[in-house]
Protein backbone atom coordinates (compact mmCIF):
# COMPACT_ATOMS: atom_id res chain seq x y z
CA UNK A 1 -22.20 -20.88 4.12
CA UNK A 2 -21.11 -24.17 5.94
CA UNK A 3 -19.10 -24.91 2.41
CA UNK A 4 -16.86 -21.96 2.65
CA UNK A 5 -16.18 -22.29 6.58
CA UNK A 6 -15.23 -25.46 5.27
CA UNK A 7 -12.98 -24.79 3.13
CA UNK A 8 -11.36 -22.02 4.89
CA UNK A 9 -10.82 -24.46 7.65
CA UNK A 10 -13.74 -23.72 10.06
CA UNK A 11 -16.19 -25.08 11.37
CA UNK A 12 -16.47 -29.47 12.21
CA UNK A 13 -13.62 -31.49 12.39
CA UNK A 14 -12.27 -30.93 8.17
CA UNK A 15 -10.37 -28.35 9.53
CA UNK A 16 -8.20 -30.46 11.18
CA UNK A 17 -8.07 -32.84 7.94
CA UNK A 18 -7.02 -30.50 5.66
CA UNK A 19 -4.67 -29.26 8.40
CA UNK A 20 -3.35 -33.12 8.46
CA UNK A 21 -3.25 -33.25 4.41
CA UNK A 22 -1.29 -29.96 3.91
CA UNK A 23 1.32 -31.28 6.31
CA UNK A 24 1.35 -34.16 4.71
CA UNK A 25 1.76 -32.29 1.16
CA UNK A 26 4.19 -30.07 2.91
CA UNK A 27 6.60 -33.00 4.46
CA UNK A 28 6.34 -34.94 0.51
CA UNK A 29 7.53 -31.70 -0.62
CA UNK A 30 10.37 -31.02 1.33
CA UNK A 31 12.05 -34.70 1.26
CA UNK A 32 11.51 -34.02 -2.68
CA UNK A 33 13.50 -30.75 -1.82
CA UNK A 34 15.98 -32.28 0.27
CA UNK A 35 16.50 -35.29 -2.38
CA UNK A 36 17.10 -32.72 -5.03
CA UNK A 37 19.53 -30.85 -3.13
CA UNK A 38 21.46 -34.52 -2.44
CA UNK A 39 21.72 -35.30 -5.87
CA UNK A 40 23.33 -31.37 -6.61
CA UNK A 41 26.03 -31.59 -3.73
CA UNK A 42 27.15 -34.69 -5.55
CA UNK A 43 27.15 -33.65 -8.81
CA UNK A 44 29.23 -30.40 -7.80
CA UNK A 45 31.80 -32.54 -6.08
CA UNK A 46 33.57 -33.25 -9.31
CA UNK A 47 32.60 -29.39 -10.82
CA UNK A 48 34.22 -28.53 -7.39
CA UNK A 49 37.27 -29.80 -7.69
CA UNK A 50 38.14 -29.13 -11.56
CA UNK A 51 37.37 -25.22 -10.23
CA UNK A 52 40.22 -25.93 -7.46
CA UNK A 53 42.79 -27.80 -10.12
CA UNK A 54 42.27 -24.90 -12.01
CA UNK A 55 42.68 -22.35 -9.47
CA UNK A 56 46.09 -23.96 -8.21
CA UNK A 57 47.14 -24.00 -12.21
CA UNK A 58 46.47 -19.97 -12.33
CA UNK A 59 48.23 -19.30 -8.96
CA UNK A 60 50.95 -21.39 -10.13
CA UNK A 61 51.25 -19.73 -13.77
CA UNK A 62 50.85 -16.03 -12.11
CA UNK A 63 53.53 -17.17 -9.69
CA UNK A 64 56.14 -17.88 -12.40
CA UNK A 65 55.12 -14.55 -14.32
CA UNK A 66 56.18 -12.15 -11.51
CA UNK A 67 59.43 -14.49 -11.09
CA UNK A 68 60.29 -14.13 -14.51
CA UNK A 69 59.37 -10.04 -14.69
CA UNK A 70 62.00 -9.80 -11.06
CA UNK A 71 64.30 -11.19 -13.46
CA UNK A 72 63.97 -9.01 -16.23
CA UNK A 73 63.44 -5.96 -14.11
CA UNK A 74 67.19 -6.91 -12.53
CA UNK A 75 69.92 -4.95 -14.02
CA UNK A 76 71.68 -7.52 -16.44
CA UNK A 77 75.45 -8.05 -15.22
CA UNK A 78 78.36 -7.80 -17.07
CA UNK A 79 79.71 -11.11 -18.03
CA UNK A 80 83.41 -12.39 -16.43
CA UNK A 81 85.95 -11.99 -18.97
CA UNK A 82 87.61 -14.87 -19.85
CA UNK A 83 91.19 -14.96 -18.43
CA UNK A 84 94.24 -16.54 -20.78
């Protein structure tokens, strides 16, 4: 019965031992965590801005569209006539 308590965390001081280890485990694992989440914020940097050079390409291409569609939705006028 003692090995169960044990290992549930009762009983004698291995409670506080495997306490001590998980929190160890625990801490390992979240700098591993935090390292891997480093290494993605810099690798999206460059992603990041291709998306933005891209965007700003679209914008300007749907931008020219509409000007050219005001243009051919303007009645056409007639031209001068040349004078002699």
């Amino acid at each position: 019965m003692e090995v169960v308590e044990e290992a549930a965390g009762g009983g004698g001081g291995g409670g506080a031992l495997l306490e001590r280890e998980r929190a160890e485990v625990v801490a390992e694992m979240a700098a591993e965590l935090a390292e891997a989440c480093r290494r993605l914020e810099e690798g999206l940097g460059p992603l990041e801005s291709q998306v933005r050079e891209v965007f700003h390409r679209v914008a300007g291409s749907r931008a020219e569209v509409l000007r050219c569609l005001e243009q051919g939705a303007r009645p056409a006028t007639a031209p001068n006539p040349l004078v002699w």
